[in-house]
N, C-alpha and C. Protein backbone atom coordinates (compact mmCIF):
# COMPACT_ATOMS: atom_id res chain seq x y z
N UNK A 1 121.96 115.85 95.39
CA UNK A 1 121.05 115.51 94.30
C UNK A 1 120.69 114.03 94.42
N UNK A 2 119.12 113.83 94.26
CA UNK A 2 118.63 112.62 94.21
C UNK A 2 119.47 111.72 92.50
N UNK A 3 120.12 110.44 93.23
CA UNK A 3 120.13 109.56 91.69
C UNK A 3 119.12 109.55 90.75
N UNK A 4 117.63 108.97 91.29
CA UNK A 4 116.36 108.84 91.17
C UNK A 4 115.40 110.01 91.49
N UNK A 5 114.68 110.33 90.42
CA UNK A 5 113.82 111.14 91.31
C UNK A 5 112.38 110.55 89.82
N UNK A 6 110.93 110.56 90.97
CA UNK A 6 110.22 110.28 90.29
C UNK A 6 109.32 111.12 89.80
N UNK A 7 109.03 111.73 88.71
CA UNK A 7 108.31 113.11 88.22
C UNK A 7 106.84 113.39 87.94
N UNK A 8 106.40 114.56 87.50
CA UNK A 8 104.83 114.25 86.96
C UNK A 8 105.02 113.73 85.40
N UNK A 9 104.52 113.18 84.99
CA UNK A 9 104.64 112.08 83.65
C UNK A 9 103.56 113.73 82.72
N UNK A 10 104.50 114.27 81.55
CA UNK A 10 104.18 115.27 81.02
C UNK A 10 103.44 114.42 79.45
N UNK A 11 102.28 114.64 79.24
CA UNK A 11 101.99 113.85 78.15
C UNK A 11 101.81 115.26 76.55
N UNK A 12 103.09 114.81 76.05
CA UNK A 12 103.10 115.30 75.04
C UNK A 12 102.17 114.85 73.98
N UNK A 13 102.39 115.32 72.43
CA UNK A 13 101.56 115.21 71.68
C UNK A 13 102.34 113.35 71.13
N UNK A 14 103.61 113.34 71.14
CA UNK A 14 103.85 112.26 70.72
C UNK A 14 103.92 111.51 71.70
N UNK A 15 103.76 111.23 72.72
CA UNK A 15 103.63 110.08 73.51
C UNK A 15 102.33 109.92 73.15
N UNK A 16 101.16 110.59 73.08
CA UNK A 16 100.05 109.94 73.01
C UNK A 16 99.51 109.82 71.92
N UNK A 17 100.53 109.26 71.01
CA UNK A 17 100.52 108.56 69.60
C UNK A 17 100.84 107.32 69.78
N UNK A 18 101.32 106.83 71.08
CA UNK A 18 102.10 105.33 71.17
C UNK A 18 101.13 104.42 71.32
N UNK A 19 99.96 105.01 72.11
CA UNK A 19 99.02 104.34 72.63
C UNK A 19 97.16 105.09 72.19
N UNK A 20 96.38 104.22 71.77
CA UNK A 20 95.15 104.21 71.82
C UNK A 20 94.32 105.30 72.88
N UNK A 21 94.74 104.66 74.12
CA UNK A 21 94.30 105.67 75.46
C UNK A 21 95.72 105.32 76.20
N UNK A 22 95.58 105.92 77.30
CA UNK A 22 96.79 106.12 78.35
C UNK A 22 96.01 106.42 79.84
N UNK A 23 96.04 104.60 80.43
CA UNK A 23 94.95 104.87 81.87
C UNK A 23 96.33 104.68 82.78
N UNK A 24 97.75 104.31 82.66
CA UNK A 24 98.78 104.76 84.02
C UNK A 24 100.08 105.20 83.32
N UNK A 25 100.60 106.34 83.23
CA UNK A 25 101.89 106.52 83.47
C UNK A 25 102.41 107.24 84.85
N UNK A 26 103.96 107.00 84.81
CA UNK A 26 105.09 107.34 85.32
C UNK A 26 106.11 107.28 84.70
N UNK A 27 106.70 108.41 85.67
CA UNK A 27 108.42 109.53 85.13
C UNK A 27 109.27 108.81 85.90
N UNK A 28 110.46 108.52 85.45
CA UNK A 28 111.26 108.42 86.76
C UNK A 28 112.68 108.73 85.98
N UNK A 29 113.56 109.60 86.52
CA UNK A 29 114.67 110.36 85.91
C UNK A 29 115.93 110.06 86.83
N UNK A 30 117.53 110.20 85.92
CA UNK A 30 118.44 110.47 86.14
C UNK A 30 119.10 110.98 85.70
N UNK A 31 120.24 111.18 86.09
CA UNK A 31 121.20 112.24 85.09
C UNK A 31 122.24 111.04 84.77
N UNK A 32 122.69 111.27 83.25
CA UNK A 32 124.13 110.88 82.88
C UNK A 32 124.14 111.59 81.55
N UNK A 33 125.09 111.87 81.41
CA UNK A 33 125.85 112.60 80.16
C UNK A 33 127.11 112.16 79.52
N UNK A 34 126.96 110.85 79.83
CA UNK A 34 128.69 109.78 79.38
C UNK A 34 128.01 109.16 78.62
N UNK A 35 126.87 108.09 78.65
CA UNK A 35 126.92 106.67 78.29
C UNK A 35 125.66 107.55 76.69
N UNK A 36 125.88 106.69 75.87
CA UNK A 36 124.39 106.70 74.69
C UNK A 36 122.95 106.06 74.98
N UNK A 37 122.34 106.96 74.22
CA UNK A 37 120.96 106.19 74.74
C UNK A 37 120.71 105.31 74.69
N UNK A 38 121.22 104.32 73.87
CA UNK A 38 121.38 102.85 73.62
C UNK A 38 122.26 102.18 75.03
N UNK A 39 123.19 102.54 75.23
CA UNK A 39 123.87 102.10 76.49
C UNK A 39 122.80 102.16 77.87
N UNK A 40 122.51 103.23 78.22
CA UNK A 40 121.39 104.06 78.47
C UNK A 40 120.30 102.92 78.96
N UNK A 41 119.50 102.43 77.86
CA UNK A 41 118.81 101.70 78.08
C UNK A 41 119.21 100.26 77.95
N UNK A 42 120.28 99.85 77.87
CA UNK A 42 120.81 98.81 77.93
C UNK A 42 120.87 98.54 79.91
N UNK A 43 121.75 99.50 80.62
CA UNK A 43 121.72 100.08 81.78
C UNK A 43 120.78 99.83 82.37
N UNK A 44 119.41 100.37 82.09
CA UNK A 44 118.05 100.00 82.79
C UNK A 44 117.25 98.82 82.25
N UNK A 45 117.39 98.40 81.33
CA UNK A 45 116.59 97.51 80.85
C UNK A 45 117.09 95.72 80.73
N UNK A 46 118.44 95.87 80.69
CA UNK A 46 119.07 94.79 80.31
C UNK A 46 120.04 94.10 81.34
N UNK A 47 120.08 94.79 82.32
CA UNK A 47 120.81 94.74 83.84
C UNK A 47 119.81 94.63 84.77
N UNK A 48 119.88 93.40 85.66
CA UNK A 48 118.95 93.56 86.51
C UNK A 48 119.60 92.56 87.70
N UNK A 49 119.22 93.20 89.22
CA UNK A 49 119.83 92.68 90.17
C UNK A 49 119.11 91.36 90.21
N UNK A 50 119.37 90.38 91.18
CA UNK A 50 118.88 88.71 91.21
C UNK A 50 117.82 89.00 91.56
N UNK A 51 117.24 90.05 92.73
CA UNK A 51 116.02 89.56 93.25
C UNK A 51 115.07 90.52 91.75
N UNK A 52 115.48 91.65 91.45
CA UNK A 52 114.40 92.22 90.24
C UNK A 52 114.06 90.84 89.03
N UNK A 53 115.38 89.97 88.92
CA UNK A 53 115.13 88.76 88.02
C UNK A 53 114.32 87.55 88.70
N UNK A 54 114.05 87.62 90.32
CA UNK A 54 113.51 86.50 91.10
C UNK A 54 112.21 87.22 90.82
N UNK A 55 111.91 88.32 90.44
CA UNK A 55 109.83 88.72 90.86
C UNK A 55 109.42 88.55 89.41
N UNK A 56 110.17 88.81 88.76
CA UNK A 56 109.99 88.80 87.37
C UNK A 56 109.55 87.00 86.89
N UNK A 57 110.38 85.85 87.57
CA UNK A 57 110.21 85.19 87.42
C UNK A 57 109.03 84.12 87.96
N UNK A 58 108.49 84.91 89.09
CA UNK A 58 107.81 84.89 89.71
C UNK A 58 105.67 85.40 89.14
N UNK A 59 106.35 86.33 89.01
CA UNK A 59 105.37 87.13 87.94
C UNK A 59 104.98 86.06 86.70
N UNK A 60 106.13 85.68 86.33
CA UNK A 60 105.96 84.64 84.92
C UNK A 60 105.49 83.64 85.31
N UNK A 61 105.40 82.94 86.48
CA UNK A 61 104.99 81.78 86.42
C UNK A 61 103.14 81.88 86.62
N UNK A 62 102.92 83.09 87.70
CA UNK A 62 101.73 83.42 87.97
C UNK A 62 100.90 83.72 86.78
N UNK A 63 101.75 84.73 86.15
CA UNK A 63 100.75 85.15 84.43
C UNK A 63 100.79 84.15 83.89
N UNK A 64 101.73 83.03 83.54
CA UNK A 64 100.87 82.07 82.71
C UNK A 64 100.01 81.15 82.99
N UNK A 65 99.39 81.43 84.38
CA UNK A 65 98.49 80.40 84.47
C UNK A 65 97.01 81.22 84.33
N UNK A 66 97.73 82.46 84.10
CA UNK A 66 96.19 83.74 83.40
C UNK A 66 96.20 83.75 82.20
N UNK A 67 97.07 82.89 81.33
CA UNK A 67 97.04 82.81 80.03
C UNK A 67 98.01 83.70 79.71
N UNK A 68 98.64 84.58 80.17
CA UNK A 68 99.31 85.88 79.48
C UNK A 68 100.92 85.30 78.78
N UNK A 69 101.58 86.05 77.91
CA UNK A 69 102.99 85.96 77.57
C UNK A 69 103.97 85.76 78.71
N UNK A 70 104.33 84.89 78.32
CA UNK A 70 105.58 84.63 79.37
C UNK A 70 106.63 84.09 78.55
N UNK A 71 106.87 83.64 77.44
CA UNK A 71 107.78 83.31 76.69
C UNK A 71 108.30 84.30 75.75
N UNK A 72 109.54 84.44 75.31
CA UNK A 72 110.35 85.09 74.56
C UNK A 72 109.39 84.84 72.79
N UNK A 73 109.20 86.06 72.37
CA UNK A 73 108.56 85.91 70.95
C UNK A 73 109.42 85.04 69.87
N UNK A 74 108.94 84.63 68.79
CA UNK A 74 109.67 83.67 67.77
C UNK A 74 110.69 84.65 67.33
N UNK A 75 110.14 85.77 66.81
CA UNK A 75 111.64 87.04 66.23
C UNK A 75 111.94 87.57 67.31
N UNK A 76 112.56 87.01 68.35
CA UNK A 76 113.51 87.65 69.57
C UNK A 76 114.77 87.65 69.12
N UNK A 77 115.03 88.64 69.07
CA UNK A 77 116.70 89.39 68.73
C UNK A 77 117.40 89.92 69.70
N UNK A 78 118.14 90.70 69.35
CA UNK A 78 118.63 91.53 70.52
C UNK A 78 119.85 92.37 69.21
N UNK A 79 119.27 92.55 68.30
CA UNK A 79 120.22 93.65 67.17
C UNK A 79 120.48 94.98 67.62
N UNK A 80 119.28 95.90 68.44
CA UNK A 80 118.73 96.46 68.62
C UNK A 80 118.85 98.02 67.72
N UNK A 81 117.44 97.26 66.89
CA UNK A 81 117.23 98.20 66.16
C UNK A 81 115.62 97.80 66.15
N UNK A 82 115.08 98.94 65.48
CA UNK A 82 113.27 98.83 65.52
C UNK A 82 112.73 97.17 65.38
N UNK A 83 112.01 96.64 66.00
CA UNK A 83 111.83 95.10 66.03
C UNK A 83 112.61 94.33 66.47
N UNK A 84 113.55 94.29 67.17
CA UNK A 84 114.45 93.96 68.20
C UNK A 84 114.16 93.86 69.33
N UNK A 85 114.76 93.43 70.00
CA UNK A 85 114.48 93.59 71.31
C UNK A 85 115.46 94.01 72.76
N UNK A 86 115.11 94.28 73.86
CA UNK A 86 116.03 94.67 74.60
C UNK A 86 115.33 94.12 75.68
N UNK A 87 116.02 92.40 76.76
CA UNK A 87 115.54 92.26 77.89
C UNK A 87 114.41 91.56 77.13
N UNK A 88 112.81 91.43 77.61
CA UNK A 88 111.79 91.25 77.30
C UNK A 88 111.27 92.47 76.69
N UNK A 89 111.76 93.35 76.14
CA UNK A 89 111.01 94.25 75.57
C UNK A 89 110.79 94.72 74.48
N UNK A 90 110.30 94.56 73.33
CA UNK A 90 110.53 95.12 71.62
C UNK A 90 110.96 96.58 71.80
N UNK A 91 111.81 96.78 70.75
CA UNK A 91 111.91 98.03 70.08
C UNK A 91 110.92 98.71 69.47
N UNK A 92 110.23 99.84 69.95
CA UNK A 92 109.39 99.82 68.76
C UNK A 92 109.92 101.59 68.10
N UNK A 93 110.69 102.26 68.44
CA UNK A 93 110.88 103.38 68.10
C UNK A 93 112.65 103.97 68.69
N UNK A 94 113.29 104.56 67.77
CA UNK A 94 114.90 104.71 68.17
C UNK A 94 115.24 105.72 67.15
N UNK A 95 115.62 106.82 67.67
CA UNK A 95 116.57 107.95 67.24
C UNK A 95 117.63 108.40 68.42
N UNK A 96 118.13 109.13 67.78
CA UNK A 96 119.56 109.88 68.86
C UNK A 96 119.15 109.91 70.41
N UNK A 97 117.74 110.40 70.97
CA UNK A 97 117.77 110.98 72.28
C UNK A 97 116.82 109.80 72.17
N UNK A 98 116.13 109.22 71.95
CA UNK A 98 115.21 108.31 72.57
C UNK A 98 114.99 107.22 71.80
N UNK A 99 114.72 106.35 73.05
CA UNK A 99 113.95 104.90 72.35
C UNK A 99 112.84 104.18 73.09
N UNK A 100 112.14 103.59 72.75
CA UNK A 100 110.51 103.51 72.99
C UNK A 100 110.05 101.68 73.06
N UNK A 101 110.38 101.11 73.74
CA UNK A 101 110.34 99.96 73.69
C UNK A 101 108.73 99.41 74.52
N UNK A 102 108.21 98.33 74.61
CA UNK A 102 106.91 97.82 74.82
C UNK A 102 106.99 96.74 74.69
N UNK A 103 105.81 96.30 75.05
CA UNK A 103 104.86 94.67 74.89
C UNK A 103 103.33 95.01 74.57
N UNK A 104 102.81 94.20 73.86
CA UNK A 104 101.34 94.06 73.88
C UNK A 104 100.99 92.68 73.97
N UNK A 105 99.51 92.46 74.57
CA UNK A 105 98.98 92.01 75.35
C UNK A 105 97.78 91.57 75.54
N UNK A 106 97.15 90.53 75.70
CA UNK A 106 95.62 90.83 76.04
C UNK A 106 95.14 91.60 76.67
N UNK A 107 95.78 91.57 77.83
CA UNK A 107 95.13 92.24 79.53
C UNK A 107 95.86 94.01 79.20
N UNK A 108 96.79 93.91 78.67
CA UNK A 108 97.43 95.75 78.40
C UNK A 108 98.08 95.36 77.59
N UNK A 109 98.95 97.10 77.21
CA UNK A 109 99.81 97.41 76.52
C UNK A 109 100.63 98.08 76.90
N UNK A 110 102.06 98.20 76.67
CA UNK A 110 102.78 99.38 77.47
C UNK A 110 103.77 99.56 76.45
N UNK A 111 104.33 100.73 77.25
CA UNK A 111 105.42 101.61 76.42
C UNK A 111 106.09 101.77 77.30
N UNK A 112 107.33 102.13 77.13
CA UNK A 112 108.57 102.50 78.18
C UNK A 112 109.35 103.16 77.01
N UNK A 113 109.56 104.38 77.19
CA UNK A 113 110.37 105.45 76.48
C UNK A 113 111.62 106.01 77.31
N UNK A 114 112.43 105.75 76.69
CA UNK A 114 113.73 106.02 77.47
C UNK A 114 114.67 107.47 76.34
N UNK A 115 114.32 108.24 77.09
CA UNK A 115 114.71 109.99 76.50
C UNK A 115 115.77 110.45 77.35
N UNK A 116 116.58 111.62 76.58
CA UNK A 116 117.30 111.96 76.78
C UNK A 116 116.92 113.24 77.03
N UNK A 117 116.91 114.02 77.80
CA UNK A 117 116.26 115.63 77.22
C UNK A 117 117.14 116.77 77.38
N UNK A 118 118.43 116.41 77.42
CA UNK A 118 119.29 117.46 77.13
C UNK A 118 119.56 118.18 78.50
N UNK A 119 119.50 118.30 79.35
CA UNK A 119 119.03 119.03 80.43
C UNK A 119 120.18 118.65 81.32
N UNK A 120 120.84 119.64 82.69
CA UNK A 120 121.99 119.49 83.63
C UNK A 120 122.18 118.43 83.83
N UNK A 121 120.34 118.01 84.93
CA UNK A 121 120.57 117.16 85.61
C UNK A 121 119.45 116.19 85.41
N UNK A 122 119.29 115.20 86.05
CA UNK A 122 118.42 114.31 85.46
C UNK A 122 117.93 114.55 84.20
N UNK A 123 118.37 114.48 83.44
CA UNK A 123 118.18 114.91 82.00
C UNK A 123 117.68 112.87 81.61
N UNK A 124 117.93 112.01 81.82
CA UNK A 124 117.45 110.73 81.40
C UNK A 124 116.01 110.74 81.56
N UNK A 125 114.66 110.50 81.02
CA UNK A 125 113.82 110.26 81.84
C UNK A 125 113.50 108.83 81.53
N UNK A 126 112.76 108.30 82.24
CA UNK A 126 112.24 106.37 81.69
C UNK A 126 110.57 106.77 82.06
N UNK A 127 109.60 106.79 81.07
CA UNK A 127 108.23 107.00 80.85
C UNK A 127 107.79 106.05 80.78
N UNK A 128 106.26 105.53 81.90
CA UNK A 128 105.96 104.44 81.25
C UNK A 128 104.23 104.92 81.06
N UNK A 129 104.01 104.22 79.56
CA UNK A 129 102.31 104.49 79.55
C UNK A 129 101.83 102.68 79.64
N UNK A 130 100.76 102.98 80.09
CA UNK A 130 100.00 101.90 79.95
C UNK A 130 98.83 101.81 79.37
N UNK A 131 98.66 101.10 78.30
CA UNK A 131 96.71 101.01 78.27
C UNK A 131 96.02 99.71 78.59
N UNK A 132 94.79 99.32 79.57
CA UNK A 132 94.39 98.48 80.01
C UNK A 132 93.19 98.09 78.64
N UNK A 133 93.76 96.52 78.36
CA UNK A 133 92.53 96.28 77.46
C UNK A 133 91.35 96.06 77.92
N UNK A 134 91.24 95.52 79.01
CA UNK A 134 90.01 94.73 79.36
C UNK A 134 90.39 94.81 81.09
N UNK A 135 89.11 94.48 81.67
CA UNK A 135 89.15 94.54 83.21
C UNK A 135 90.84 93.38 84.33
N UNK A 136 91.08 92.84 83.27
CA UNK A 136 92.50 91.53 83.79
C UNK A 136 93.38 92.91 83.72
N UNK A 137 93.13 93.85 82.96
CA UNK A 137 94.63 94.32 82.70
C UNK A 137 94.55 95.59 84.14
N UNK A 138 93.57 96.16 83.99
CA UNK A 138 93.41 97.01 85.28
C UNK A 138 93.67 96.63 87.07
N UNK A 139 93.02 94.75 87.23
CA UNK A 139 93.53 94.39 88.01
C UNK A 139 94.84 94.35 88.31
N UNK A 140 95.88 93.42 86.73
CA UNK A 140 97.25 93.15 86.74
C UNK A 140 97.84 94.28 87.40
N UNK A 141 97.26 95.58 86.84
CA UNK A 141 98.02 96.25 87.30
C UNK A 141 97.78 97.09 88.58
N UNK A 142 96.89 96.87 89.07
CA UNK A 142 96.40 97.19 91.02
C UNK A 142 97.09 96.37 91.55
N UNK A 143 97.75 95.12 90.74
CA UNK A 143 98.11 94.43 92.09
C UNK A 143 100.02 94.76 91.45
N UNK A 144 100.18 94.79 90.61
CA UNK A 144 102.02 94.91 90.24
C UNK A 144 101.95 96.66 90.52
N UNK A 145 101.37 97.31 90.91
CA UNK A 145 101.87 99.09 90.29
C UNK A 145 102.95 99.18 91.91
N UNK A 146 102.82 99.06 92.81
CA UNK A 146 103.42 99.45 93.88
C UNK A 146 104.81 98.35 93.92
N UNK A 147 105.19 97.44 92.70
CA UNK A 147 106.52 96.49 92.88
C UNK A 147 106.86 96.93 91.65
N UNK A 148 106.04 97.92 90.73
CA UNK A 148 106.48 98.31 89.48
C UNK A 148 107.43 99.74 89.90
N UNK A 149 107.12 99.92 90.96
CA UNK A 149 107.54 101.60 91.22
C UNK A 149 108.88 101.35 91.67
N UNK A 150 108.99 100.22 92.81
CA UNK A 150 110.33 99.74 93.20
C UNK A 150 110.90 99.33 92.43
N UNK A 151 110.47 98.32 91.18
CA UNK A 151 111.55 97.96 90.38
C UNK A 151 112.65 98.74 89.51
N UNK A 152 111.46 99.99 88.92
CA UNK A 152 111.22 100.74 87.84
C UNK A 152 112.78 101.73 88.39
N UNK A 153 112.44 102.34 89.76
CA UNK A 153 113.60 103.10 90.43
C UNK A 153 114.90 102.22 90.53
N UNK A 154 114.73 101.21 91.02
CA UNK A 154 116.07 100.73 91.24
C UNK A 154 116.68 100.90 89.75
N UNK A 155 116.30 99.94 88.48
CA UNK A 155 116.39 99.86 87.60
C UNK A 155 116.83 101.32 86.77
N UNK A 156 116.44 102.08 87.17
CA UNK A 156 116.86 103.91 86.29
C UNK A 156 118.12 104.10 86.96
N UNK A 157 118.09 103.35 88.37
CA UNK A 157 119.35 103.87 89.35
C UNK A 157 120.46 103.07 88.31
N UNK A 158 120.83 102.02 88.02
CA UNK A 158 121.75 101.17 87.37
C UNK A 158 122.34 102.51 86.17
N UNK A 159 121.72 103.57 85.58
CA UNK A 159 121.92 104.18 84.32
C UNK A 159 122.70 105.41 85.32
N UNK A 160 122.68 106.20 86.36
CA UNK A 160 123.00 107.04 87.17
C UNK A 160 124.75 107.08 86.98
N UNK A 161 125.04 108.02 86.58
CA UNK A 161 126.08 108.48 85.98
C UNK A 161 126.47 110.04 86.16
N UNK A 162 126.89 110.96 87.26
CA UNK A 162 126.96 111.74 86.98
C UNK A 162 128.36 112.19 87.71
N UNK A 163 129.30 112.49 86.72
CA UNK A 163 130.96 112.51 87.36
C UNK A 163 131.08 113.74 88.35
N UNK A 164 130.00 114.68 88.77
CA UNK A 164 130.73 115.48 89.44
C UNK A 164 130.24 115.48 91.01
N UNK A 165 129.26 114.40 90.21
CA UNK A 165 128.69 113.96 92.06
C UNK A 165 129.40 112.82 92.65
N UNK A 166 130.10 111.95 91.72
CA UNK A 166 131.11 110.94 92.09
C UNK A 166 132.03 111.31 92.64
N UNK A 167 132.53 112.67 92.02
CA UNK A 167 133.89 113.29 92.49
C UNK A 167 133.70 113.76 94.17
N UNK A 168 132.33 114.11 94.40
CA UNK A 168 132.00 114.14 95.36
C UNK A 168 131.50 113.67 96.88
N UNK A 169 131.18 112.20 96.74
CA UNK A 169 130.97 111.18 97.69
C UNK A 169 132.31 110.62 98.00
């Protein structure tokens, strides 16, 4: 069994309540059945190897000379509960199996939903929607989508938890 595996992005009725329109998502799944969804996304979101923290930083220096966010908001928390934050990312939605965190933006908007769906195996999924406001945001993202895909995987890999495949390697 793949740790990672990356899926067709299923657009339910409530994901496409998060967002206005929805011009990119992606699925990318694992299995664990130990940790909470809060741990969960702590795992992918809040853990990150040096070089995922070197592009990121990298990224930041480039977007702010496009004007974009690069600084931590004035109510940056880390309580995590709705308006909180996790990493660079707000809370914007949290119950038992899922939580729904984002940024908005001039150039876009995004969502990253981190679900649980009950299921054997890869039962984690990490969803991301995007909506492009304006033509900056469509570029931003022609030129990040192919270091978003690498990050995005490694990053789901950190949450990969499954004891009977451990027992097995």
């Amino acid at each position: 069994m793949k740790k990672v595996r990356e899926e067709k992005t299923k657009i339910t009725d409530s994901l496409n309540t998060l967002l206005p329109k929805i011009d990119f998502t992606d699925t990318f799944a694992t299995t664990n059945h130990t940790n909470s969804i809060e741990e969960i996304t702590n795992l992918v979101f809040d853990i990150s190897p040096t070089w995922i923290n070197w592009l990121f930083e990298i990224r930041n220096k480039i977007a702010g000379v496009f004007g974009l966010h690069t600084e931590p908001p004035t109510d940056y928390n880390e309580n995590f509960e709705v308006g909180s934050y996790v990493k660079y990312f707000k809370i914007y939605g949290k119950s038992a199996h899922e939580i729904i965190l984002g940024a908005d933006d001039s150039h876009l908007n995004f969502r990253a939903i981190v679900t649980n769906q009950q299921t054997d195996f890869h039962n984690i999924k990490v969803i991301t929607l995007v909506e492009y406001n304006n033509l900056k945001g469509k570029i931003y993202m022609g030129i990040i989508k192919p270091f978003h895909r690498i990050i995005l995987k490694s990053m789901v890999k950190n949450a990969f938890n499954d004891e009977t495949e451990l027992i097995h390697e």
